[in-house]
Protein backbone atom coordinates (compact mmCIF):
# COMPACT_ATOMS: atom_id res chain seq x y z
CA UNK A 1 -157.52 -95.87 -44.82
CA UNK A 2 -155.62 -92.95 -47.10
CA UNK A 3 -152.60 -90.96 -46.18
CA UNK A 4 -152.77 -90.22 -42.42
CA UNK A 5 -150.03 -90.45 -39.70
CA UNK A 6 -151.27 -93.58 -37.72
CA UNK A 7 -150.75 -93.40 -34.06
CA UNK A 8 -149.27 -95.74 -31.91
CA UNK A 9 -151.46 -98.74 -31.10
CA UNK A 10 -152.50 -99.05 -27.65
CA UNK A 11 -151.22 -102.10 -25.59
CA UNK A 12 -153.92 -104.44 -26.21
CA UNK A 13 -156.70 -104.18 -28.59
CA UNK A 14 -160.25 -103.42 -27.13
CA UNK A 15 -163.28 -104.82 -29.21
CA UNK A 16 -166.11 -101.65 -29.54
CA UNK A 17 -169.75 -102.90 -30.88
CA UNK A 18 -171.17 -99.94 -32.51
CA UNK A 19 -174.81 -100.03 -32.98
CA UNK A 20 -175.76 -97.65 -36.24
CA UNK A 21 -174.06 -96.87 -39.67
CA UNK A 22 -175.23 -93.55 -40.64
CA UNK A 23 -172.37 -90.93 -39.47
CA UNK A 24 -171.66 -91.03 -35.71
CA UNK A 25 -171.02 -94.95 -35.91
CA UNK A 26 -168.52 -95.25 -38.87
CA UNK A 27 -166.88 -92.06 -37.92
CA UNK A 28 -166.00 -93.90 -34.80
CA UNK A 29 -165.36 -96.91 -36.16
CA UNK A 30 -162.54 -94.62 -38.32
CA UNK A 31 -160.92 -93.28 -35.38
CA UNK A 32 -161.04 -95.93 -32.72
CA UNK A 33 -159.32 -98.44 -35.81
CA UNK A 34 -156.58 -95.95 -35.77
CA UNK A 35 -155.70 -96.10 -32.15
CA UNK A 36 -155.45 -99.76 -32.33
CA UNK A 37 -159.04 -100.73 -31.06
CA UNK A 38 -161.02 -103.59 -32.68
CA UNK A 39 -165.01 -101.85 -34.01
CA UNK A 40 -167.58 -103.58 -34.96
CA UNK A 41 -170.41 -102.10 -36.21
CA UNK A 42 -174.13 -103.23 -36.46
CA UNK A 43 -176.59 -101.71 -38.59
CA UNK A 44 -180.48 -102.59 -38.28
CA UNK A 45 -180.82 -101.70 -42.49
CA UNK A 46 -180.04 -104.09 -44.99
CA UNK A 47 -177.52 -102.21 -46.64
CA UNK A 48 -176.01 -98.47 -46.08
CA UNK A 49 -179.08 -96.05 -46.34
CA UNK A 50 -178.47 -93.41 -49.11
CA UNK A 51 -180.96 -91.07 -48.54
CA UNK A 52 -181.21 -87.90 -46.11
CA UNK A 53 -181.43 -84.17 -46.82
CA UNK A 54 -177.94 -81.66 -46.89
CA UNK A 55 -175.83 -81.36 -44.05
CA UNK A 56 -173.42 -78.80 -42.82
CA UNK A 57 -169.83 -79.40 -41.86
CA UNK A 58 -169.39 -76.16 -40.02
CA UNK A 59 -166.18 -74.73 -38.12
CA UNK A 60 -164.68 -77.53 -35.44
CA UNK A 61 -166.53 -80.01 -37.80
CA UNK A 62 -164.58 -79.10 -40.33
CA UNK A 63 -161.15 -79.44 -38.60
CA UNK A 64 -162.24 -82.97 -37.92
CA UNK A 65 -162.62 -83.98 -41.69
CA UNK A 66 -159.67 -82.58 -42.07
CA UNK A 67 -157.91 -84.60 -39.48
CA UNK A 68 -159.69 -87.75 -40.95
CA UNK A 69 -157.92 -87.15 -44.13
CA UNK A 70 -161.97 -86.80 -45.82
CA UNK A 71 -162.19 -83.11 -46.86
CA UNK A 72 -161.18 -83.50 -50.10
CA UNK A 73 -164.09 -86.23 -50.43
CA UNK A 74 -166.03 -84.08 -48.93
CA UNK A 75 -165.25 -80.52 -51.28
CA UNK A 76 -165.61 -83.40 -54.38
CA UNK A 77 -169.30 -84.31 -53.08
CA UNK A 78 -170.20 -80.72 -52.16
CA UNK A 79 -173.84 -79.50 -52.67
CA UNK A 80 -171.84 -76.64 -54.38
CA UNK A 81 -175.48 -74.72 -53.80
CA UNK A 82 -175.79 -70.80 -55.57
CA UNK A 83 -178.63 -69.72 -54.30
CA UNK A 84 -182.29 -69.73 -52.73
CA UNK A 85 -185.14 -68.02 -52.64
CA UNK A 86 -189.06 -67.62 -50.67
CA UNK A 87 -191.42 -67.82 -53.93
CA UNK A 88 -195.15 -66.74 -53.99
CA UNK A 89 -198.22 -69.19 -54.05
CA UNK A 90 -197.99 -68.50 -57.57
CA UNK A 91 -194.54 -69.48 -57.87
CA UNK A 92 -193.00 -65.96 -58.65
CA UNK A 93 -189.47 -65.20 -56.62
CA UNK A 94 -190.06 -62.76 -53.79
CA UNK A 95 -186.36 -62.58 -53.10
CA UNK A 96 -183.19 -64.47 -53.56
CA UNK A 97 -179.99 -64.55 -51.45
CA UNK A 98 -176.39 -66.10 -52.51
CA UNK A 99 -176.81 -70.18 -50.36
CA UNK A 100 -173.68 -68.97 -48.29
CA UNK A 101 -175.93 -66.36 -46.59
CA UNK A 102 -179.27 -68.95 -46.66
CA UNK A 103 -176.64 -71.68 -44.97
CA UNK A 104 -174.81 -69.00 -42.75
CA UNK A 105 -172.16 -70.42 -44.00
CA UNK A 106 -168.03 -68.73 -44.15
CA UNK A 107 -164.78 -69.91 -44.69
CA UNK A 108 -163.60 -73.25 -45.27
CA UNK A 109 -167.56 -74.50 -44.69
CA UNK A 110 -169.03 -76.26 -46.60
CA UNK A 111 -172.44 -79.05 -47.21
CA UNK A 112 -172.79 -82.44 -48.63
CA UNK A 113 -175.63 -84.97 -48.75
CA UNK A 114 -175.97 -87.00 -45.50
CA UNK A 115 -175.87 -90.11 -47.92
CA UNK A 116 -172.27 -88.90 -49.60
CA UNK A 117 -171.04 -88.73 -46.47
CA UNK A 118 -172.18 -91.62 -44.98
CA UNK A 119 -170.49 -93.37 -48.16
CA UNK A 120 -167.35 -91.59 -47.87
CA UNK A 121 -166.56 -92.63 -44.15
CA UNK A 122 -167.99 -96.13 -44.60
CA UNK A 123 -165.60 -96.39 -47.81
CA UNK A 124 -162.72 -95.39 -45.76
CA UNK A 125 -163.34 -97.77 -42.78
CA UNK A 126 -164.72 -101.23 -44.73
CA UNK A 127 -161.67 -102.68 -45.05
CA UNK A 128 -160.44 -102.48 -41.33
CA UNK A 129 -163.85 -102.73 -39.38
CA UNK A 130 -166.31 -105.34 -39.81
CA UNK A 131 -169.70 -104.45 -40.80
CA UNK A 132 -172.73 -106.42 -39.60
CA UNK A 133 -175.67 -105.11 -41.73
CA UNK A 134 -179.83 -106.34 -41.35
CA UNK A 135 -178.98 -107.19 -37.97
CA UNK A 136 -179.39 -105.25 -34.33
CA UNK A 137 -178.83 -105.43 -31.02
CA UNK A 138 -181.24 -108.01 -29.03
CA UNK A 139 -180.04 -107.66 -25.61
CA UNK A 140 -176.96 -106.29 -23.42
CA UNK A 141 -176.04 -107.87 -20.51
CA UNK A 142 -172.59 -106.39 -18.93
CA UNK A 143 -170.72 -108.11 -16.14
CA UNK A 144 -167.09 -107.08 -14.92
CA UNK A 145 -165.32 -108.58 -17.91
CA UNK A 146 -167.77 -107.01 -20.71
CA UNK A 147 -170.84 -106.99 -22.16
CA UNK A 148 -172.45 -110.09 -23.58
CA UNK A 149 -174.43 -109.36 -26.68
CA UNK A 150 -176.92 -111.28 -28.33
CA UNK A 151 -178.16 -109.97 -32.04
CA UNK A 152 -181.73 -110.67 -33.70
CA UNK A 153 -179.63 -112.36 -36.38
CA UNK A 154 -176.26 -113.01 -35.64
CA UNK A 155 -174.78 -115.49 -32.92
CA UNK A 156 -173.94 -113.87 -29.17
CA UNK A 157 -170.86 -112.33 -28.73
CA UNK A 158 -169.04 -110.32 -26.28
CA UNK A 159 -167.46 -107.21 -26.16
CA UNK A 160 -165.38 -104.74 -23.89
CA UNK A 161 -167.41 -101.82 -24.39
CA UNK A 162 -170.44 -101.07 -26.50
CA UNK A 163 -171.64 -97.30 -28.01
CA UNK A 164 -174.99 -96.40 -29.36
CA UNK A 165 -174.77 -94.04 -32.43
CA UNK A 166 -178.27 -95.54 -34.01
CA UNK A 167 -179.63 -92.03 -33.99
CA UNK A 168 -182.66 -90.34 -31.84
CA UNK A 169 -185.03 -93.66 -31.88
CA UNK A 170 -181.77 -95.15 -30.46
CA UNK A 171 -182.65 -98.95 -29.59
CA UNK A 172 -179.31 -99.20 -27.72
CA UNK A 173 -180.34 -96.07 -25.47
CA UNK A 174 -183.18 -97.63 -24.96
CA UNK A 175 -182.13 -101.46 -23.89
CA UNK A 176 -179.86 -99.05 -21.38
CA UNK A 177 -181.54 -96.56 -20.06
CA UNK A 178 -185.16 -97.19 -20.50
CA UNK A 179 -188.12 -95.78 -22.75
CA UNK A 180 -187.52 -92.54 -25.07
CA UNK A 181 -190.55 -90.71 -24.30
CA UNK A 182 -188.04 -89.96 -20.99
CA UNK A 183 -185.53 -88.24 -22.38
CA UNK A 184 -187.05 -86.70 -26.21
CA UNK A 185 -188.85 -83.36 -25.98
CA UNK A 186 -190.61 -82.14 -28.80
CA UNK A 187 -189.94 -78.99 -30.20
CA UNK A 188 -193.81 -78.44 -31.77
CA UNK A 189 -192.98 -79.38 -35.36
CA UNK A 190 -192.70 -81.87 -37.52
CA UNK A 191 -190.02 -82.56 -41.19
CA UNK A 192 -190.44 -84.12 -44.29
CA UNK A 193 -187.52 -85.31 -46.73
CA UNK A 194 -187.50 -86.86 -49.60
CA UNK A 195 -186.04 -87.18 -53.63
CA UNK A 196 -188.71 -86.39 -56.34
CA UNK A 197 -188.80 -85.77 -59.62
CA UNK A 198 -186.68 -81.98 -60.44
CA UNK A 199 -189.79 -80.45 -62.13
CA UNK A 200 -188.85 -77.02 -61.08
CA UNK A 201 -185.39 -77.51 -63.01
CA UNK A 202 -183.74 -76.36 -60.08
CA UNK A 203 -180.15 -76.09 -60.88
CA UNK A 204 -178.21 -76.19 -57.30
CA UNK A 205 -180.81 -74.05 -55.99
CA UNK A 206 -183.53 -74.06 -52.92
CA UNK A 207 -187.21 -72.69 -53.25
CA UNK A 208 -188.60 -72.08 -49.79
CA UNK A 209 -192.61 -71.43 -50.02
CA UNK A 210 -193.69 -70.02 -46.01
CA UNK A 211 -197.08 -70.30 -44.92
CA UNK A 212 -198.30 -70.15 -41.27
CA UNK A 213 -197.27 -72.65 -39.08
CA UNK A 214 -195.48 -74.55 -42.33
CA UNK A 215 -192.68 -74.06 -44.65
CA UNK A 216 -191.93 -76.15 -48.04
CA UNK A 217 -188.78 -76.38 -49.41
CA UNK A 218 -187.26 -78.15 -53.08
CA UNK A 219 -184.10 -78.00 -54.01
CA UNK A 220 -181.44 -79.76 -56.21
CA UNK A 221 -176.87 -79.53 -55.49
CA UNK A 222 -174.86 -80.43 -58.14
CA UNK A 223 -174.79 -83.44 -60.37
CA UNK A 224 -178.46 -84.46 -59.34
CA UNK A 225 -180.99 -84.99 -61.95
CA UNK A 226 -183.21 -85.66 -59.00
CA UNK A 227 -184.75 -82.53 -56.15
CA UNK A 228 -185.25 -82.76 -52.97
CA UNK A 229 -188.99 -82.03 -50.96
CA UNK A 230 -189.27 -80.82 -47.57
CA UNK A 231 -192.05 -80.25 -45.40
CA UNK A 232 -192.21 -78.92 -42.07
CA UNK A 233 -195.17 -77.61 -39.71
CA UNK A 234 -196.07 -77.04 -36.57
CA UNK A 235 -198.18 -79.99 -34.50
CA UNK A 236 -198.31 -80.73 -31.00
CA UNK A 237 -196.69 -84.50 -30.69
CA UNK A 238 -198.40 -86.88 -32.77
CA UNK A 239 -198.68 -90.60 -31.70
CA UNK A 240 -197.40 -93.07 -34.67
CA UNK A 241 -195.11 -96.04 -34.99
CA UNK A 242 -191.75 -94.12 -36.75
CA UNK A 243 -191.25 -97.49 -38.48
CA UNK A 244 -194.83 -97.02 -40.30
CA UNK A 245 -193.80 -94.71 -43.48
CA UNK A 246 -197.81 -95.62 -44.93
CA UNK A 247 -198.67 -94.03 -41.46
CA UNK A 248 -196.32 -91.04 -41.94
CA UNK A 249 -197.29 -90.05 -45.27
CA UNK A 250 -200.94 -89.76 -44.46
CA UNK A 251 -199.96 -87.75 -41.52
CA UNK A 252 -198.08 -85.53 -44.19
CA UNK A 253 -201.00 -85.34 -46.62
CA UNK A 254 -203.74 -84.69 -44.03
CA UNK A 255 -201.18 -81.73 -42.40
CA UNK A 256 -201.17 -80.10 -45.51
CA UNK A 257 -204.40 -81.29 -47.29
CA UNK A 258 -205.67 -77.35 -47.66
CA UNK A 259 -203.08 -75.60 -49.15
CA UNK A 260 -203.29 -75.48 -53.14
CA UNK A 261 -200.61 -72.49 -53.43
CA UNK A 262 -197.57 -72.77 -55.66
CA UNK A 263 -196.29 -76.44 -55.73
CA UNK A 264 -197.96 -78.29 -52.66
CA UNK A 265 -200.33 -80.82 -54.10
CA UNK A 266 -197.72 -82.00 -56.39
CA UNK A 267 -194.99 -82.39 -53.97
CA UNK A 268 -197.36 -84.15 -51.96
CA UNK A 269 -197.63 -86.49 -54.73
CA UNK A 270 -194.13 -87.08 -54.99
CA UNK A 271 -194.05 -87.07 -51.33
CA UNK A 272 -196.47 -90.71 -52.25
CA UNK A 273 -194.35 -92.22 -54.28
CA UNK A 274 -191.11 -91.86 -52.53
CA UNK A 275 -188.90 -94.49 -51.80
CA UNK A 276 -186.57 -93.02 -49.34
CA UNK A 277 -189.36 -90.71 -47.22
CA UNK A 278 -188.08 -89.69 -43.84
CA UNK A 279 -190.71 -88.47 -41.82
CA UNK A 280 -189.92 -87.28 -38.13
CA UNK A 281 -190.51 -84.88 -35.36
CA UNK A 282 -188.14 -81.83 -34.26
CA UNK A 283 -187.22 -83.13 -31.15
CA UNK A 284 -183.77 -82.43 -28.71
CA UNK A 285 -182.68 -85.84 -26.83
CA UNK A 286 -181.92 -84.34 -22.93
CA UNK A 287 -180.08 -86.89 -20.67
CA UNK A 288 -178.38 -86.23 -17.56
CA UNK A 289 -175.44 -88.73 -18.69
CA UNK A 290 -174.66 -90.37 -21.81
CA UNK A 291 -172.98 -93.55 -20.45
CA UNK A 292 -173.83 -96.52 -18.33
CA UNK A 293 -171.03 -99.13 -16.68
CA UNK A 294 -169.78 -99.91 -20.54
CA UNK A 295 -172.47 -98.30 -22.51
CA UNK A 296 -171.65 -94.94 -24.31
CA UNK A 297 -174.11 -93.10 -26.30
CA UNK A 298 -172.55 -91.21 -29.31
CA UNK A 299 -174.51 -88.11 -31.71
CA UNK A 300 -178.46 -88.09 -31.96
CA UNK A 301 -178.60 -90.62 -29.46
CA UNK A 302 -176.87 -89.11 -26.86
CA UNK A 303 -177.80 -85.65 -27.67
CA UNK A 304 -180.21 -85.29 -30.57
CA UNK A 305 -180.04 -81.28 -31.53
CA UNK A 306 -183.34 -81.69 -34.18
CA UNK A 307 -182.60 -80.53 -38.03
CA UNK A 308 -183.84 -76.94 -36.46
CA UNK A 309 -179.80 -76.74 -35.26
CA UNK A 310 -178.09 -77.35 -38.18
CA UNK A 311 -175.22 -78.96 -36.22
CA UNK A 312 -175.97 -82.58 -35.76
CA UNK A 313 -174.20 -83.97 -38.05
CA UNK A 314 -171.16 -81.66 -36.84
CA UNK A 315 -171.59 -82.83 -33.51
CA UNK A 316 -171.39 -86.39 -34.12
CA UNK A 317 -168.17 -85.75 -35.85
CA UNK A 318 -166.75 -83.96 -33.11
CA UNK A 319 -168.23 -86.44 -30.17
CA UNK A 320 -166.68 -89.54 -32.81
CA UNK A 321 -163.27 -87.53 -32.91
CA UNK A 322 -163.61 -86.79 -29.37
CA UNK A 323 -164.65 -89.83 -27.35
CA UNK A 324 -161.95 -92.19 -29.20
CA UNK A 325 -159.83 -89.76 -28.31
CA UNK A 326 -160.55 -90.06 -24.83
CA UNK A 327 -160.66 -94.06 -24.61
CA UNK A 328 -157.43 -94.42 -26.15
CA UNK A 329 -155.97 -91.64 -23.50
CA UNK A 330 -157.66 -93.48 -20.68
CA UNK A 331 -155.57 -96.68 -21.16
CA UNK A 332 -158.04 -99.02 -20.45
CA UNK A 333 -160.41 -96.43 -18.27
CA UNK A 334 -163.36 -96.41 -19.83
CA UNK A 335 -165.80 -94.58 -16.80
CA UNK A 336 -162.80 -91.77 -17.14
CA UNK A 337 -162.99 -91.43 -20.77
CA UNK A 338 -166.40 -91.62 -20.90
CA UNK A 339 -166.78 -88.82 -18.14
CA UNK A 340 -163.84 -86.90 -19.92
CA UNK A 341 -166.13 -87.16 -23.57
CA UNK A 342 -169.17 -86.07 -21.81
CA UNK A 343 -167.99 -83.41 -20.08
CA UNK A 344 -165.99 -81.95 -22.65
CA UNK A 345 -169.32 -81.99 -25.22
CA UNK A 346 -171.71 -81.10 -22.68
CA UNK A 347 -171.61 -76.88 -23.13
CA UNK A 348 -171.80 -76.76 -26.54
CA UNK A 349 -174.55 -79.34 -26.92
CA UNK A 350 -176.74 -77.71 -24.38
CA UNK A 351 -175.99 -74.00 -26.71
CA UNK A 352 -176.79 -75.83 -29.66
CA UNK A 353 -179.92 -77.40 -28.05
CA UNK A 354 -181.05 -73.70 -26.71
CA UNK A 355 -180.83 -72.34 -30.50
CA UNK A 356 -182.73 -75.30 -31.78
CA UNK A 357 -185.56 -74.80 -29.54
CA UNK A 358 -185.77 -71.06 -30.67
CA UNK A 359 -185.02 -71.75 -34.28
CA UNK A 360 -188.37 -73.93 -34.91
CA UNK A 361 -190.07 -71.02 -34.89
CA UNK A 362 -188.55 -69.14 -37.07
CA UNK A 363 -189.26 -72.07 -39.38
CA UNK A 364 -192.81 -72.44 -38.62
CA UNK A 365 -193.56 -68.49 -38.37
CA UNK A 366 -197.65 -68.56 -36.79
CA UNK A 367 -198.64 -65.15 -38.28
CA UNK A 368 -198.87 -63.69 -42.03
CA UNK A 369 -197.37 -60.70 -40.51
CA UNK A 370 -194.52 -62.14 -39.39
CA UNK A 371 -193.95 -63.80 -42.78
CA UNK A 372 -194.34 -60.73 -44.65
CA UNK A 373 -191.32 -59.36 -42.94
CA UNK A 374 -188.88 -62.16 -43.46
CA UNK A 375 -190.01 -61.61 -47.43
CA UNK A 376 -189.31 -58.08 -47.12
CA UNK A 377 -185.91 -58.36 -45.30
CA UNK A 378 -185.24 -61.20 -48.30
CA UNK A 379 -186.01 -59.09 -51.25
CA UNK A 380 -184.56 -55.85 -49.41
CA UNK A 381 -181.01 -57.65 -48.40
CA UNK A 382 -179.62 -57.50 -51.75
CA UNK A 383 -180.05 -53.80 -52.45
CA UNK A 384 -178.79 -52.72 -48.74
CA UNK A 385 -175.14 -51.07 -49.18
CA UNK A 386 -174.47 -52.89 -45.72
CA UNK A 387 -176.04 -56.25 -47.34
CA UNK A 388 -172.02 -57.57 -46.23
CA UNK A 389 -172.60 -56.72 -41.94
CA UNK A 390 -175.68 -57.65 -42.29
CA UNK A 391 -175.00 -61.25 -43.65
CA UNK A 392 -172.70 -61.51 -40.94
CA UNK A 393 -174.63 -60.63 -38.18
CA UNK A 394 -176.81 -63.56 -39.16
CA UNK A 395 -174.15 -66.09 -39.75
CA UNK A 396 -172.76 -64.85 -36.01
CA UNK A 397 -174.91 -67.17 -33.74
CA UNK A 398 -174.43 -70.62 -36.44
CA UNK A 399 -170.86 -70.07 -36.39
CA UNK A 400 -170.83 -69.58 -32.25
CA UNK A 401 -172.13 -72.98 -32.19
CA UNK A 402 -170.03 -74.03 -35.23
CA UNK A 403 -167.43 -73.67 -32.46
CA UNK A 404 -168.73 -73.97 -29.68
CA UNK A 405 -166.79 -77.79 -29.24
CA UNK A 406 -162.79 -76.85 -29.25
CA UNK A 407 -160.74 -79.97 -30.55
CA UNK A 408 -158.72 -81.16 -27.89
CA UNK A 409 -155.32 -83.16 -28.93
CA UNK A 410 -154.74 -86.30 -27.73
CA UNK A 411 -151.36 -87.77 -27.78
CA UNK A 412 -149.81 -89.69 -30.67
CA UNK A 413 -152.55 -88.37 -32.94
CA UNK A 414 -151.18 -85.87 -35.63
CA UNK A 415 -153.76 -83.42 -37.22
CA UNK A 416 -153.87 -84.81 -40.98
CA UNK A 417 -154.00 -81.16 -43.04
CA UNK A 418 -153.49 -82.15 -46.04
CA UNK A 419 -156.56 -83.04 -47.27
């Protein structure tokens, strides 16, 4: 578990099922082992996924690695990006801005591929938590004593509480609280990730290429030989199965089947022959509670925020760090600690959520016009003598949200700074 000042254990151990093993789940897992709890998590993939695009740890986020005792992991996988820049049709660089004014990013923030840090927490928690991978929840069914669990794979069991971190499709919100189309709303866009060949020779550097209604993105951190391709336009909801990739990538190819400028047709081709293609919409998740008798939802599936906010993966750190917290304060009441989590989280998810919805369209501009002007203020930026205020004005409304979840302390736990 590393170097960390362990708290004391609570009086009797409470066994946690954790549906999903991306972030939220195993960052759970990490803190609810500390307190004395016994996690198990369950994860529908056959092995720990790898892929994803670059996340931010921003502000409070970043606090919370440190208390985990994972920054340095984290600073060691670092995207360690320079720079990007918007690039013609015919590939020439319009402008180019330093990445810490592309990311908004200051301080102590930093980025790191979703997959890194997946590894990292998983890494730190294998040894104490047991893992059940190609296996998922079948059905719940709670009675005053706990929640009996049966598993497509693995025998019943039961548990004292079980949390749902298994992301926006979230099966276990779903068993709970009924059908998604409820509780998503979609944002009017769609995104596109996936690793491709680096035939830009991008050397920790994104290429953004803005069209109307659509933006394309490559880029490659440090130490990859590999890029990364993003898509993302503007569609009303489209009706697919989200486990159908085939289905996806035609959806992808016919979206952006009439635009030959700069690198499209070939990064459509890669987009073919990926192996790890994530195809989704931009959607928030917007429930009036997160729990249910001993059901907790935790991260995208409690409050998806859509890649448009930047903070998801922030706020499943925080809501991990945060909700263990609460259990383990609650001695035993869970409805209290669930209502404490919630209501704590609530105001700065619902900020986030408000910037998200805005933020789409600045991704998926509608007009040339409007374009035009973000590739003038680009190429423009570098030359201003204010280019410093200006930078910060933009970084002002990421880093509000960046902070917009204060850590609370919980007793016995002692911040671990040293990392």
């Amino acid at each position: 578990m590393g170097h960390h000042t362990t708290p004391e254990p609570i009086r009797t151990a409470r066994t946690v099922l954790i549906s999903g093993a991306s972030i939220a789940g195993p960052a759970l897992a990490l803190w609810l082992h500390r307190y004395g709890f016994v996690p198990t998590v369950v994860e529908r993939a056959p092995e720990l996924r790898s892929g994803g695009y670059k996340v931010d740890l921003r502000g409070t986020a970043v606090e919370v690695c440190k208390r985990m005792g994972i920054m340095d992991e984290v600073r060691a996988h670092s995207t360690d990006m320079q720079t990007g820049s918007y690039v013609d049709a015919d590939n020439k660089t319009v402008g180019e801005l330093p990445a810490e004014i592309f990311g908004a990013r200051t301080g102590e923030d930093d980025e790191i591929m979703r997959g890194d840090l997946a590894r990292i927490l998983y890494d730190r928690t294998r040894d104490d938590v047991e893992y059940l991978f190609d296996d998922s929840i079948a059905s719940l069914t709670e009675d005053e004593d706990g929640v009996l669990v049966t598993f497509e794979n693995a025998p019943p069991r039961r548990f004292d509480l079980v949390v749902g971190a298994d992301g926006m499709h979230s099966h276990t919100r779903r068993l709970t609280f009924g059908d998604e189309q409820q509780y998503r709303r979609h944002l009017g866009a769609y995104i596109s990730i996936f690793t491709a060949p680096n035939d830009l020779n991008l050397d920790r550097h994104e290429a953004y290429h803005a069209l109307p209604d659509k933006l394309v993105c490559a880029y490659s951190s440090r130490g990859q030989t590999t890029a990364k391709n993003m898509f993302v336009f503007a569609s009303p909801e489209l009706s697919y199965d989200h486990r159908d990739t085939a289905a996806q990538k035609r959806l992808l190819t016919d979206a952006f089947a009439a635009d030959r400028g700069w690198q499209i047709p070939r990064l459509l081709t890669n987009a073919a022959a990926a192996d790890d293609f994530y195809f989704d919409s931009m959607s928030l998740i917007e429930l009036d509670r997160w729990s249910k008798g001993r059901v907790v939802l935790l991260g995208d599936a409690a409050h998806c925020t859509s890649p448009a906010s930047g903070q998801g993966t922030g706020l499943a750190l925080i809501g991990a760090y945060t909700l263990a917290g609460e259990l383990a304060a609650a001695d035993g009441d869970f409805a209290r600690a669930f209502a404490a989590y919630e209501s704590h989280l609530r105001p700065g998810v619902e900020h986030t959520q408000t910037f998200a919805r805005k933020f789409v369209g600045e991704m998926t501009m509608d007009r040339k016009w409007k374009i035009q002007l973000r590739l003038l203020m680009v190429r423009m930026l570098p030359k201003m003598p204010w280019k410093g205020f200006i930078a910060k004005k933009i970084a002002e409304d990421v880093q509000k949200m960046a902070h917009a979840v204060p850590l609370k302390e919980y007793a016995g736990v002692v911040g671990h700074r040293a990392a």
